[in-house]
Structures are given as structure tokens and as C-alpha cells.
PDB file of N, CA and C in Angstrom:
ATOM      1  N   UNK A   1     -20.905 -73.907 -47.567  1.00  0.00           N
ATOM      2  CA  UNK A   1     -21.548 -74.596 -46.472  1.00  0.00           C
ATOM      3  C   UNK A   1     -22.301 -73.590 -45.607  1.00  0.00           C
ATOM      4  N   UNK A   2     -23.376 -73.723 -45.946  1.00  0.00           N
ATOM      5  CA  UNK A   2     -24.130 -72.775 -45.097  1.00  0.00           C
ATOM      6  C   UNK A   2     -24.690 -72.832 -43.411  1.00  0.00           C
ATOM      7  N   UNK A   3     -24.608 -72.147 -42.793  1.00  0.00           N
ATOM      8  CA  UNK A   3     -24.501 -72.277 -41.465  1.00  0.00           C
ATOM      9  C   UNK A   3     -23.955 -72.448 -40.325  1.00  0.00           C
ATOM     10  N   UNK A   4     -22.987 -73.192 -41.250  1.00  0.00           N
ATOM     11  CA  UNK A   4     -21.538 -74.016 -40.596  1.00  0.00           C
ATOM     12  C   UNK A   4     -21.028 -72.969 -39.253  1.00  0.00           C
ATOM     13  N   UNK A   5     -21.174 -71.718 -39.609  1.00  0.00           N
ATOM     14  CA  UNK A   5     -20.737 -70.596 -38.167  1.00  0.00           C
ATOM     15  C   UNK A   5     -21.126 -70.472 -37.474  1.00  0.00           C
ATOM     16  N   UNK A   6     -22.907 -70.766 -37.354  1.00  0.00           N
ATOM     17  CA  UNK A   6     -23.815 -70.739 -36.556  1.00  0.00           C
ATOM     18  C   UNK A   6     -23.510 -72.249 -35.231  1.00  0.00           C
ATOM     19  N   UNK A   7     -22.979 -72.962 -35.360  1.00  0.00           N
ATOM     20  CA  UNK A   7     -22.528 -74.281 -34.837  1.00  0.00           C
ATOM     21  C   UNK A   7     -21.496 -73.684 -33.874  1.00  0.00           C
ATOM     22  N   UNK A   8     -20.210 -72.809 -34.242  1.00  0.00           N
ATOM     23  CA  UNK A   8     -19.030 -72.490 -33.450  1.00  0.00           C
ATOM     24  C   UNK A   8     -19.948 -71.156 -32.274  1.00  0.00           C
ATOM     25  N   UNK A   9     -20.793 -70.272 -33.038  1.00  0.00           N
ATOM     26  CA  UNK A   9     -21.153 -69.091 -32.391  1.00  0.00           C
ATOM     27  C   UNK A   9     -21.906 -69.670 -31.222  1.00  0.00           C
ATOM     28  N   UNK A  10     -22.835 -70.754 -31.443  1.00  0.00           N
ATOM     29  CA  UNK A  10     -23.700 -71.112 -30.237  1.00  0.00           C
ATOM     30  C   UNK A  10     -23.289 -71.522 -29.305  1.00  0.00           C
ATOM     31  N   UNK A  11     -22.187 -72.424 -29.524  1.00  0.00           N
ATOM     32  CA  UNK A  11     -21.063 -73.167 -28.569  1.00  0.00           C
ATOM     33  C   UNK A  11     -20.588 -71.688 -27.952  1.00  0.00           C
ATOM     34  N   UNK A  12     -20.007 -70.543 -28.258  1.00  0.00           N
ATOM     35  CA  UNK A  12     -19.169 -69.524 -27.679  1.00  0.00           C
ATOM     36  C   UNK A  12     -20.390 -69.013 -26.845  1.00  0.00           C
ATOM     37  N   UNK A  13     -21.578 -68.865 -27.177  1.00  0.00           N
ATOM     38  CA  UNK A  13     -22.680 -67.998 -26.442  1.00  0.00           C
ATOM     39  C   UNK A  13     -22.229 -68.986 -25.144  1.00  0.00           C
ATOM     40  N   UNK A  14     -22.652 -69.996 -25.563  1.00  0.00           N
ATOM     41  CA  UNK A  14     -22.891 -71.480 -24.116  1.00  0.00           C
ATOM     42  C   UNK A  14     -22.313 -70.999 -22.843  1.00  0.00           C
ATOM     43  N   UNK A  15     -20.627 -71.136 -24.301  1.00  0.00           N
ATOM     44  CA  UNK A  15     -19.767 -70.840 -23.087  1.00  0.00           C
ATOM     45  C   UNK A  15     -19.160 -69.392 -22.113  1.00  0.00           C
ATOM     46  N   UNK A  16     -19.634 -68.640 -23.084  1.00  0.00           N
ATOM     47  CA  UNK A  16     -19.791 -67.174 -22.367  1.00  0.00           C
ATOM     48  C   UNK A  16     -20.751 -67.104 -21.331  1.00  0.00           C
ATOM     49  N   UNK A  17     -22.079 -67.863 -21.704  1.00  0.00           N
ATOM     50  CA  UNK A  17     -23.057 -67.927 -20.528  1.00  0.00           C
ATOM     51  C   UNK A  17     -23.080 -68.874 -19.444  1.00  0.00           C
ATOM     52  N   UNK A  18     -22.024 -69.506 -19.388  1.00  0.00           N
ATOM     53  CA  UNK A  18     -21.639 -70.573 -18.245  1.00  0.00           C
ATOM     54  C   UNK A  18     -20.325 -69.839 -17.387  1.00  0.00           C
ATOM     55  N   UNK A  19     -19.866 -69.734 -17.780  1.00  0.00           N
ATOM     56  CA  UNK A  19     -18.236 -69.145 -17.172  1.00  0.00           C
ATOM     57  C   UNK A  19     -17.885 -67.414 -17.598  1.00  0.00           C
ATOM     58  N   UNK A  20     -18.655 -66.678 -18.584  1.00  0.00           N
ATOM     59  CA  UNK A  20     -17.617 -65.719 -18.411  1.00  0.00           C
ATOM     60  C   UNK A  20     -18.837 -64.429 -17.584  1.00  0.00           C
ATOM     61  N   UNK A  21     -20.141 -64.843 -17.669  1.00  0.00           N
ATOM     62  CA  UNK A  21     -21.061 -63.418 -17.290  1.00  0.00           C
ATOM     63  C   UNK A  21     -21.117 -63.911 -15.639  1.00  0.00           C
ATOM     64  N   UNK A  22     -21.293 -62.777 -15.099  1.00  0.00           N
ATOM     65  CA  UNK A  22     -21.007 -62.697 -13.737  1.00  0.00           C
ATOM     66  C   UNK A  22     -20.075 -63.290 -13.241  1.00  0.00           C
ATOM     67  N   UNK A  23     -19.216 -63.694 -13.930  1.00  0.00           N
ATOM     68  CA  UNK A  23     -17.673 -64.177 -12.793  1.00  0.00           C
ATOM     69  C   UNK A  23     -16.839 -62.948 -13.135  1.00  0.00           C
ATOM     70  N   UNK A  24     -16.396 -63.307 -11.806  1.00  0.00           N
ATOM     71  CA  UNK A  24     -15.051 -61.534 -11.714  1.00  0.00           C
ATOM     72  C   UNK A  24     -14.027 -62.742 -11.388  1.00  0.00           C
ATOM     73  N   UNK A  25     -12.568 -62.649 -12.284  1.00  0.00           N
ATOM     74  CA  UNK A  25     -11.501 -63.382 -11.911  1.00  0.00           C
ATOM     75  C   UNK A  25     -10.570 -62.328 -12.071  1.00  0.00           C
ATOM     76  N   UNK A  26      -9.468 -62.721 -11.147  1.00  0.00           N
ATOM     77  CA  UNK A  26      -8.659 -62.180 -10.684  1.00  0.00           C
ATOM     78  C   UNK A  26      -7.196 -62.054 -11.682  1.00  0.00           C
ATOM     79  N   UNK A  27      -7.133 -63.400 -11.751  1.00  0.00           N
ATOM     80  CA  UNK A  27      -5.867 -63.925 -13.122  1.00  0.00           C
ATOM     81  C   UNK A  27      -6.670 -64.907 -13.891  1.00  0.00           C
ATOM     82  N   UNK A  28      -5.668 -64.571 -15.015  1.00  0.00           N
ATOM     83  CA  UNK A  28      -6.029 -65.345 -16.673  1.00  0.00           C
ATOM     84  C   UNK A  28      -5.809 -66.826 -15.957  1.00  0.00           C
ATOM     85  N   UNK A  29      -5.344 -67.054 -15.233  1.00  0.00           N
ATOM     86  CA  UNK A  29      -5.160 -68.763 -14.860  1.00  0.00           C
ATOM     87  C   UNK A  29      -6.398 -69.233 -14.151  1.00  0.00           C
ATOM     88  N   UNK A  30      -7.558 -68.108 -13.593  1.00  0.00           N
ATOM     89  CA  UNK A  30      -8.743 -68.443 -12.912  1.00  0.00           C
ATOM     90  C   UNK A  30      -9.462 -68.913 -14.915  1.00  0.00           C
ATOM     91  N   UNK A  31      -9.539 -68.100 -14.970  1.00  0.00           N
ATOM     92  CA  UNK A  31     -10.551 -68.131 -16.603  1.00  0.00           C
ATOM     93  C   UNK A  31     -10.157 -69.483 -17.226  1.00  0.00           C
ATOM     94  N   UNK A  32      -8.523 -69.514 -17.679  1.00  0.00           N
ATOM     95  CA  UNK A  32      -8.394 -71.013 -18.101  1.00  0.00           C
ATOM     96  C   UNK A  32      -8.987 -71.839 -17.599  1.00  0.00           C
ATOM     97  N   UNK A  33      -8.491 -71.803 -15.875  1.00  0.00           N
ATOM     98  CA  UNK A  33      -9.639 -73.223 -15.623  1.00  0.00           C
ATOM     99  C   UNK A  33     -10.813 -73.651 -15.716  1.00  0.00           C
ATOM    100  N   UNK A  34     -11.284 -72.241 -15.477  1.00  0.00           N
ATOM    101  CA  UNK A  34     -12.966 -72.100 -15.947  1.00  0.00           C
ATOM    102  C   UNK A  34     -13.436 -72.513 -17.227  1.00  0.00           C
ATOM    103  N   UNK A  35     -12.547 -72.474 -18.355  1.00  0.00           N
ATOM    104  CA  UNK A  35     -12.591 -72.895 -19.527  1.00  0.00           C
ATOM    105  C   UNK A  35     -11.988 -74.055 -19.734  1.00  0.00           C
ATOM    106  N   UNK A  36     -11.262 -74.473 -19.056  1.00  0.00           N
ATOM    107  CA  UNK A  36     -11.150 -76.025 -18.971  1.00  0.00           C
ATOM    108  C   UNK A  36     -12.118 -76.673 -18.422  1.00  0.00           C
ATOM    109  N   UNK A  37     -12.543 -76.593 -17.643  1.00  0.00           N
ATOM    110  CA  UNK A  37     -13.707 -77.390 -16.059  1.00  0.00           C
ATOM    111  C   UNK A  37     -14.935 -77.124 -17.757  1.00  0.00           C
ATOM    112  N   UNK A  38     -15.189 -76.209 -18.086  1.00  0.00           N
ATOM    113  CA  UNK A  38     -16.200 -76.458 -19.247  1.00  0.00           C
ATOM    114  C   UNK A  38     -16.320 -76.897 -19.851  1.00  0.00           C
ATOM    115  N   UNK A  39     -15.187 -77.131 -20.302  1.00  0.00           N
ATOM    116  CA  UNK A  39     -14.860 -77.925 -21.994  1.00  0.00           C
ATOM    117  C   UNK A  39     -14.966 -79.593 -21.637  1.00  0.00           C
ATOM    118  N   UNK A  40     -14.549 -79.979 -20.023  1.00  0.00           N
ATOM    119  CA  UNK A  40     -14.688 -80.949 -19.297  1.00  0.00           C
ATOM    120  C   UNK A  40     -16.151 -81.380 -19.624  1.00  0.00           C
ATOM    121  N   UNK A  41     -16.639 -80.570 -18.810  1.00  0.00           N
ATOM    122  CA  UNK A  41     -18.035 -81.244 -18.363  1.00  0.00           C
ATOM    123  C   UNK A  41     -19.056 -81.017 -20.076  1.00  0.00           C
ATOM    124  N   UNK A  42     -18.565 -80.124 -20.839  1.00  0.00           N
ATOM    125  CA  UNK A  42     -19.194 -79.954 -22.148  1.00  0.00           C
ATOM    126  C   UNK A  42     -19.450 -81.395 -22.549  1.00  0.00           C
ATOM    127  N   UNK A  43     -18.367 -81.505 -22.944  1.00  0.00           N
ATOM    128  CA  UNK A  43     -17.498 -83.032 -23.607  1.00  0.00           C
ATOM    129  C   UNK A  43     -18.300 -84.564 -23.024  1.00  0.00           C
ATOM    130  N   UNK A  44     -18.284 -84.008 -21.777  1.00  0.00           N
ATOM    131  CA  UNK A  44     -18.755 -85.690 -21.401  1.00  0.00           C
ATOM    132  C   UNK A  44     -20.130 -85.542 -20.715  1.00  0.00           C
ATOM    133  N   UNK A  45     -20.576 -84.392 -20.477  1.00  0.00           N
ATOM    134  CA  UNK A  45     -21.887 -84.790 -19.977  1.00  0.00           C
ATOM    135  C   UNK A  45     -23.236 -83.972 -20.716  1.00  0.00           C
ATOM    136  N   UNK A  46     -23.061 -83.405 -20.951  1.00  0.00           N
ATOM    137  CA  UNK A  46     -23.652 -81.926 -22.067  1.00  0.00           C
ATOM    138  C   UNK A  46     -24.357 -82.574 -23.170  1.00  0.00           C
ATOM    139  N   UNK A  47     -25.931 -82.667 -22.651  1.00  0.00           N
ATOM    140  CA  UNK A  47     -26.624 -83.827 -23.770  1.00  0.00           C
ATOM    141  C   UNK A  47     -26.992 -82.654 -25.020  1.00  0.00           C
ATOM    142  N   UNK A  48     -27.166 -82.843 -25.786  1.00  0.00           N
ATOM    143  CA  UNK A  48     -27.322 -81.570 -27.527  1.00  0.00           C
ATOM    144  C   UNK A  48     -28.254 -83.302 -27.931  1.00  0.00           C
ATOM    145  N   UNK A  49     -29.568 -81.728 -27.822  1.00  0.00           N
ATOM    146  CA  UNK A  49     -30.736 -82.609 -29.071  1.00  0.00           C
ATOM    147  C   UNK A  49     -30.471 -82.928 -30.879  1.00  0.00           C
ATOM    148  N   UNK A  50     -29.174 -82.432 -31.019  1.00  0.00           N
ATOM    149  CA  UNK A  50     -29.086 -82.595 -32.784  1.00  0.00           C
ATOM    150  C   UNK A  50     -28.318 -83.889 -32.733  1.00  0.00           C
ATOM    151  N   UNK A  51     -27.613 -84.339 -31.570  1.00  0.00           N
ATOM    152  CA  UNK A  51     -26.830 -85.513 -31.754  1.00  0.00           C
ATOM    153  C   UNK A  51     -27.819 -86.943 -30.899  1.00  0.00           C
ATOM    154  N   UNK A  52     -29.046 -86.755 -30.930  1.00  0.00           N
ATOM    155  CA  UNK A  52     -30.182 -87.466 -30.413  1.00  0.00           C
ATOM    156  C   UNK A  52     -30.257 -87.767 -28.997  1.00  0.00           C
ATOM    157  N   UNK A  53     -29.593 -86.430 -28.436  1.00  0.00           N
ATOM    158  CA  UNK A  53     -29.546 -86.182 -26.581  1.00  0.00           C
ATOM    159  C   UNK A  53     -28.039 -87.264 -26.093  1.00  0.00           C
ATOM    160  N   UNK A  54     -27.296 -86.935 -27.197  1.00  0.00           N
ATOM    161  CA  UNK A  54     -25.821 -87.987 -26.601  1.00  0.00           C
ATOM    162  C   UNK A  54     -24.845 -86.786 -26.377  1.00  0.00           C
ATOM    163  N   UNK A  55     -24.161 -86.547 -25.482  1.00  0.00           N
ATOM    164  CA  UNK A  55     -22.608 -85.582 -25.261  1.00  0.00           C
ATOM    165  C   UNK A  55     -21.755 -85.966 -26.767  1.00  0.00           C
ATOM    166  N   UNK A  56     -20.981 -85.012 -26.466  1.00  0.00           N
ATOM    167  CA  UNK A  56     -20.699 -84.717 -27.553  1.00  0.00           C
ATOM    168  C   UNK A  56     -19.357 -86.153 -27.882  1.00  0.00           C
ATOM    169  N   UNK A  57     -19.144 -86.456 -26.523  1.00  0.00           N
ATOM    170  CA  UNK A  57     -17.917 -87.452 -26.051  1.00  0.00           C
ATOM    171  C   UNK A  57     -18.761 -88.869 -26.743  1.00  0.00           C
ATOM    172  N   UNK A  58     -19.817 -89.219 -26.694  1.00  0.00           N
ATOM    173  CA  UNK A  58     -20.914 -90.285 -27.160  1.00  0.00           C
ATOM    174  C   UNK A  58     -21.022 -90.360 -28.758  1.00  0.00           C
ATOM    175  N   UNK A  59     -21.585 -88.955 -28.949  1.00  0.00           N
ATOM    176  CA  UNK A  59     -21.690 -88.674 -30.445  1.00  0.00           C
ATOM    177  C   UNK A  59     -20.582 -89.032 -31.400  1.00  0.00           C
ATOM    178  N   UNK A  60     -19.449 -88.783 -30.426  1.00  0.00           N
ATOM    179  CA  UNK A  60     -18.230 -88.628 -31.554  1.00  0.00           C
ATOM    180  C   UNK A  60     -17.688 -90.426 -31.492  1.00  0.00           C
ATOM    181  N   UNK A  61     -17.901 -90.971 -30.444  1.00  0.00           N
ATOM    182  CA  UNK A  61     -17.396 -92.312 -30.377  1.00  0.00           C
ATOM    183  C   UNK A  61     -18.820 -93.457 -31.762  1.00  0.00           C
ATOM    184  N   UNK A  62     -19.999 -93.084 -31.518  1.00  0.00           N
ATOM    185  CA  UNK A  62     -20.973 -93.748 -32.352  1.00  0.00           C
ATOM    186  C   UNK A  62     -20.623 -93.417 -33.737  1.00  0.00           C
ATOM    187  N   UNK A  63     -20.507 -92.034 -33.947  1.00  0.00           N
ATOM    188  CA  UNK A  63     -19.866 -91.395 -35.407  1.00  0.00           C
ATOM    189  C   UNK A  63     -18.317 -92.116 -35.965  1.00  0.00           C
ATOM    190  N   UNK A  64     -17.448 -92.529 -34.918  1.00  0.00           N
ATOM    191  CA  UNK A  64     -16.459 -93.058 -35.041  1.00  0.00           C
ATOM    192  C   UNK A  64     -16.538 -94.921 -35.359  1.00  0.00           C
ATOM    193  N   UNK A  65     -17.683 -95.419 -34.660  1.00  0.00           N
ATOM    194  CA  UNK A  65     -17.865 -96.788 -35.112  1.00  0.00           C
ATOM    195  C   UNK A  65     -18.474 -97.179 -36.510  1.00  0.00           C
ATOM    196  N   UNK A  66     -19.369 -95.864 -36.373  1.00  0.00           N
ATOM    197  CA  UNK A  66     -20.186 -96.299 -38.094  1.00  0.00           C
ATOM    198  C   UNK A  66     -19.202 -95.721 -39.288  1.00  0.00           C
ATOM    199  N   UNK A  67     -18.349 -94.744 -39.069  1.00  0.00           N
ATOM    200  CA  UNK A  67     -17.395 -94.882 -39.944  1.00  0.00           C
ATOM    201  C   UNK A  67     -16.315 -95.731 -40.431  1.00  0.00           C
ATOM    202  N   UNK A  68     -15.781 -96.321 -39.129  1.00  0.00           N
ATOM    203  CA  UNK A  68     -14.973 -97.662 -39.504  1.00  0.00           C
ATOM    204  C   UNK A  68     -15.453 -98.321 -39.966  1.00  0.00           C
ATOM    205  N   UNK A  69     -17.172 -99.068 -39.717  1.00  0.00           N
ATOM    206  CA  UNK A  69     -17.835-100.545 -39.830  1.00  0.00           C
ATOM    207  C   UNK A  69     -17.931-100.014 -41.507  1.00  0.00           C
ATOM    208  N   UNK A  70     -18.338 -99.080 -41.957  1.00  0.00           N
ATOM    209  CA  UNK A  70     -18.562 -98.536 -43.354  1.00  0.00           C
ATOM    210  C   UNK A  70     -16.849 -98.434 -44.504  1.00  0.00           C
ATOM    211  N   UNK A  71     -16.266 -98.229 -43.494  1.00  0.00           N
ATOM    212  CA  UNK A  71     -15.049 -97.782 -44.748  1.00  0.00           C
ATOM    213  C   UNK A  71     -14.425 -99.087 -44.697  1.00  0.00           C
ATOM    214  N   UNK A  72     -15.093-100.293 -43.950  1.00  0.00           N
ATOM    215  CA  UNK A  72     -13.996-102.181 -43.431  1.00  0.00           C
ATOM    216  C   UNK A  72     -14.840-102.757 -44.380  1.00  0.00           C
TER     217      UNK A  72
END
């Protein structure tokens, strides 16, 4: 499967470039949240042109209906 890494690496850039460059934290429990509060707002509001500008929370629910209506 070619490329398939290129999908996880872009997501890590994202999220390195949202939460980890220029923040100074103090404790690993600041960073978690920071990486939670991301993965938050990733998930449900974070439009990606490959899934036709839907979050990823959208994408996965439409991907989830046309698979049921197909395998019923």
C-alpha cells in the first residue's frame, strides 16, 4: 500500500504545528491536554479536502452509513 505513511506523517506535522512549536509547558499533563483539546477540535471541526471538506467526525459517520446500506 503505497503512501499509506504519508496520511499518519501529515496528521503528526498538523499536530506538531498546532500544539507542540512555540509552546513551553511545564508538565507532561499541560501537553496531554494540548493533545487532547486537538484531537477534540481535529475530530469534529477540522474540514480535510480529500474527505470533500467534511471533519473527520462527518466523514467517518457517511463512510459508516454507506457501508451498512451496502453490506444490508
Amino acid at each position: 500500500m503505497c503512501g499509506t505513511n504519508g496520511v499518519i506523517q501529515r496528521l503528526f506535522r498538523t499536530l506538531k504545528g498546532q500544539i507542540v512549536h512555540g509552546r513551553v509547558c511545564q508538565t507532561i499533563d499541560e501537553i496531554r491536554d494540548a493533545v487532547r483539546a486537538f484531537a477534540a477540535r481535529y475530530n469534529a471541526a477540522w474540514l480535510i479536502a480529500k474527505t470533500c471538506l467534511r471533519s473527520p467526525r462527518d466523514a467517518g459517520a457517511v463512510w459508516l452509513v454507506t457501508t451498512s446500506t451496502r453490506a444490508a
